[in-house]
Protein backbone atom coordinates (compact mmCIF):
# COMPACT_ATOMS: atom_id res chain seq x y z
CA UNK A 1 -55.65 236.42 -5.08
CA UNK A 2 -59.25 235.12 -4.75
CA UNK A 3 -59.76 231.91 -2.38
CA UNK A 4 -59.88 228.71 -4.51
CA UNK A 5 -63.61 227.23 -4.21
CA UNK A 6 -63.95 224.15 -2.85
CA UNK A 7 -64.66 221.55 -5.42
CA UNK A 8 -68.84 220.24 -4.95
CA UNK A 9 -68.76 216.71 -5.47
CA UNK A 10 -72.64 216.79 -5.54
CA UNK A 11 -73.03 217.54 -8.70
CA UNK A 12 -70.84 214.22 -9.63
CA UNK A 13 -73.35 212.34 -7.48
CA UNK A 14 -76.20 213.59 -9.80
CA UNK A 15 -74.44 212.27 -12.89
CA UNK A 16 -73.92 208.67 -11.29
CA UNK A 17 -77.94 208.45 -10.37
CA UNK A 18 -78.51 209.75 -13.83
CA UNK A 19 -76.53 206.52 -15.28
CA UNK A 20 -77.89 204.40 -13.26
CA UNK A 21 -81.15 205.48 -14.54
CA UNK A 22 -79.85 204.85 -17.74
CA UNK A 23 -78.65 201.44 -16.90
CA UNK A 24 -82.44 201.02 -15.72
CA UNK A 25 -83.78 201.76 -18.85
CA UNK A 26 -81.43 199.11 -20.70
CA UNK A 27 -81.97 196.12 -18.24
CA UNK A 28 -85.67 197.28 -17.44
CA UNK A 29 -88.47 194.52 -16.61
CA UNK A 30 -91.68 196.57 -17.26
CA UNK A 31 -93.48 197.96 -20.31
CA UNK A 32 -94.91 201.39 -20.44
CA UNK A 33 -98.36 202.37 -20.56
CA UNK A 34 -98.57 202.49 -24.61
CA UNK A 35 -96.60 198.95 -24.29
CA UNK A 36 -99.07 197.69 -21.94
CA UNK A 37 -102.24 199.23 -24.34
CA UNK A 38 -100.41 197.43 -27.43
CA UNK A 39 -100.11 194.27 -25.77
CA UNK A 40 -103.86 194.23 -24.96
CA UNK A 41 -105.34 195.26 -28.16
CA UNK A 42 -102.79 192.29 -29.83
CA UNK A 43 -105.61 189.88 -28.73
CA UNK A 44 -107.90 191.55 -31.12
CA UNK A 45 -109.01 188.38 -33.29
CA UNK A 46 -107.10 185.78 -31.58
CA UNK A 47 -108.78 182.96 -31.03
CA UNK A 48 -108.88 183.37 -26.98
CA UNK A 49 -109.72 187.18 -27.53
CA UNK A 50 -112.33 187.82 -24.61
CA UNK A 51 -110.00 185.38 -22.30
CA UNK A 52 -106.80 186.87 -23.10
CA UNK A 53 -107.92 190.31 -23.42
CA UNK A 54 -109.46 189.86 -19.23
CA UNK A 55 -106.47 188.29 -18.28
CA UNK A 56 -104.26 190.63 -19.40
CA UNK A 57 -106.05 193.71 -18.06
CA UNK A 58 -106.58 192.15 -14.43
CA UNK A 59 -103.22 191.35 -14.50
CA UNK A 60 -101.98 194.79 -15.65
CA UNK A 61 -104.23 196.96 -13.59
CA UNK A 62 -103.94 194.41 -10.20
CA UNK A 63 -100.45 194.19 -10.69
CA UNK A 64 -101.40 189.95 -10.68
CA UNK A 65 -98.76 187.78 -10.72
CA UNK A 66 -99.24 185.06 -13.61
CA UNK A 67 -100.08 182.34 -10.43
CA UNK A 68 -102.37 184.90 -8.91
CA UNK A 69 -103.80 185.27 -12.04
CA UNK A 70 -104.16 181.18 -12.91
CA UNK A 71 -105.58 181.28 -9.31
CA UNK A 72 -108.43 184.10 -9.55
CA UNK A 73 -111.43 182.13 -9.08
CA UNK A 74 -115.22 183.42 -10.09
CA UNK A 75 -115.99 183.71 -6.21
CA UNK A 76 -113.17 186.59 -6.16
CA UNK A 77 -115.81 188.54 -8.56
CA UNK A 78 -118.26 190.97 -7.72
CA UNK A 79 -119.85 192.34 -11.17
CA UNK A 80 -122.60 194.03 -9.05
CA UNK A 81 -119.92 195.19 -6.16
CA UNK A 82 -117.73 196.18 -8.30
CA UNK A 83 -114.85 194.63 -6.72
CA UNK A 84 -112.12 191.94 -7.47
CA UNK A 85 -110.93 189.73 -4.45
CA UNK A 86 -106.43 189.58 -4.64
CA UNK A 87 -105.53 186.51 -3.03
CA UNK A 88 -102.08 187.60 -3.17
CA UNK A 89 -99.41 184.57 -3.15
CA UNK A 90 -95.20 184.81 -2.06
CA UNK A 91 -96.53 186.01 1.98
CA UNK A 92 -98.28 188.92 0.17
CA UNK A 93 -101.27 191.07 1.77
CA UNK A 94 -104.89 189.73 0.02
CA UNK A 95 -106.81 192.95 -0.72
CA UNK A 96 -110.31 193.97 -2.54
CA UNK A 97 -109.49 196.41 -5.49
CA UNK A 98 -112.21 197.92 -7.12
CA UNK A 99 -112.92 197.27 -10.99
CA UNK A 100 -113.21 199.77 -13.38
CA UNK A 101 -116.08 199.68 -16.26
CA UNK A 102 -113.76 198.36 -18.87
CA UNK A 103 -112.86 195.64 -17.04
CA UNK A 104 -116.50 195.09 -15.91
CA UNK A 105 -116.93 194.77 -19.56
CA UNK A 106 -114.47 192.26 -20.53
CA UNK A 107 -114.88 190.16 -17.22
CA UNK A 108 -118.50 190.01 -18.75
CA UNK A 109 -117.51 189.01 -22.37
CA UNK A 110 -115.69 186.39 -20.91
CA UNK A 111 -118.04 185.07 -18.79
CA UNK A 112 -121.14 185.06 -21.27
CA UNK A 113 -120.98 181.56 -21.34
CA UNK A 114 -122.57 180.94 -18.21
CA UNK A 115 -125.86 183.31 -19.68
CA UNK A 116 -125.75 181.23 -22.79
CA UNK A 117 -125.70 178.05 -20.17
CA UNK A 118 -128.44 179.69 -18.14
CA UNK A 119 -130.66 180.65 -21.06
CA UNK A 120 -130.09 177.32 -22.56
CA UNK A 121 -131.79 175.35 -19.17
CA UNK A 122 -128.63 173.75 -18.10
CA UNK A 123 -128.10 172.38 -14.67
CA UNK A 124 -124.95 172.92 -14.48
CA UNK A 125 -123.19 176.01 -13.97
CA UNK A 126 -121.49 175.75 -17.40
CA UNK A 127 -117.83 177.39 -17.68
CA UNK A 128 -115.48 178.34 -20.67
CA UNK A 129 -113.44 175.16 -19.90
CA UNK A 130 -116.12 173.08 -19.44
CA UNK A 131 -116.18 172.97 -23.59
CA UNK A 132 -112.77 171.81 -23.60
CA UNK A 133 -113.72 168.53 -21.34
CA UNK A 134 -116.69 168.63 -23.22
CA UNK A 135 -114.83 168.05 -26.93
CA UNK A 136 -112.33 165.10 -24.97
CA UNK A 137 -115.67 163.27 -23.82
CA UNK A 138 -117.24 163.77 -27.15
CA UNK A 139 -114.07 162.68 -29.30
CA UNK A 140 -114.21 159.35 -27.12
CA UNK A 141 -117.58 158.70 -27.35
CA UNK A 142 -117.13 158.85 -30.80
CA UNK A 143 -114.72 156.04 -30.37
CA UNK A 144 -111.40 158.23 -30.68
CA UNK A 145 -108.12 156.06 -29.62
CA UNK A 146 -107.39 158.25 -26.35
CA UNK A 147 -103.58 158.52 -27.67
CA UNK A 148 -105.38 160.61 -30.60
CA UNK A 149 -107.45 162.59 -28.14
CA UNK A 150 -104.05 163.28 -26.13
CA UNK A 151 -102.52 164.90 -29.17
CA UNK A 152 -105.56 166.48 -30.39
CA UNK A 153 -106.02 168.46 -27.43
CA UNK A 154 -102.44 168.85 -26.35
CA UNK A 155 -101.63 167.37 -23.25
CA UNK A 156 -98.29 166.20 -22.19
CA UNK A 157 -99.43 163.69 -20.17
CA UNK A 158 -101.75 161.03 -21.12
CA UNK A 159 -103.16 160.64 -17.35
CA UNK A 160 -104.81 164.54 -18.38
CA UNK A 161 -106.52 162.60 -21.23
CA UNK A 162 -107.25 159.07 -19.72
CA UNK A 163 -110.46 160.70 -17.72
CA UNK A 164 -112.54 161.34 -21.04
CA UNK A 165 -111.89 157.78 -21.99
CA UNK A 166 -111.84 156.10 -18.75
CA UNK A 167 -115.37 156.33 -18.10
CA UNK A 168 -117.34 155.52 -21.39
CA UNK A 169 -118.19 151.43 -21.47
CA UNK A 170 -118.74 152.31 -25.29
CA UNK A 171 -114.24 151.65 -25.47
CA UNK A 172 -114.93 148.18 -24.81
CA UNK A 173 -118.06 147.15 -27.49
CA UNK A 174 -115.47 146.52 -30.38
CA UNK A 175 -113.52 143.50 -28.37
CA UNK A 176 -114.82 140.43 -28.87
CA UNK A 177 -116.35 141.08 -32.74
């Protein structure tokens, strides 16, 4: 009679990474590349297209955490170097990562603005949210109740919206008429 063979409980140990992988798949918290691609071309026509589409490929290819991202600031920049500055947050190593040409390109869609300010003679380094404050100080120099200019733009908080009124004597000609 032939020896019995010892049972291999390797093979069992297999199977139980294999479910966990499995189990990895069902609870995971990343997308896949053709996710990721999807996601990015979703800003196509959106009204934040050049913003959204940069933010979302610096965060994707950096690996930026949303407050890393909210945090990147032009000086972290180098169109001619190249390179992107990570200030990384949560005790994290800060690192310079090179950028690739697509993102060259989109960092430079987004940033047109300050050409258009440049070409224009401004002396100010204008920015993309620069036209935001610009619209709250225009709506109250136009005399808009800053309650209206609150909603209008969105703000939870009226002290966000009390600096575009704050400052413009014009609030005060209709008392006294």
């Amino acid at each position: 009679m032939s020896k019995p063979v010892p049972f291999d409980f390797r093979g069992f140990q297999r199977l139980r990474h294999l479910q966990t992988l499995d189990k990895m798949n069902d609870d995971r918290k990343h997308l896949t590349g053709r996710e990721t691609e999807k996601l990015i071309a979703a800003t196509k026509g959106s009204r934040n297209e050049s913003r959204d589409r940069c933010l979302l490929l610096l965060m994707f290819r950096h690996g930026l955490r949303v407050s890393e991202a909210v945090g990147l600031k032009l000086s972290h920049v180098d169109l001619e170097g190249r390179t992107l500055h990570v200030a990384r947050l949560k005790r994290g190593l800060s690192t310079t990562h090179p950028l690739r040409a697509d993102e060259l390109r989109v960092l430079r869609a987004w940033l047109a603005i300050r050409r258009y300010g440049e070409a224009a003679g401004l002396e100010i380094a204008a920015h993309p949210h620069m036209l935001r404050h610009a619209c709250g100080f225009a709506l109250a120099d136009q005399g808009a109740d800053t309650r209206l200019i609150q909603d209008y733009l969105g703000h939870r908080n009226i002290q966000h919206t009390v600096r575009y009124t704050a400052t413009n004597p014009a609030r005060f000609e209709r008392l006294w008429r």
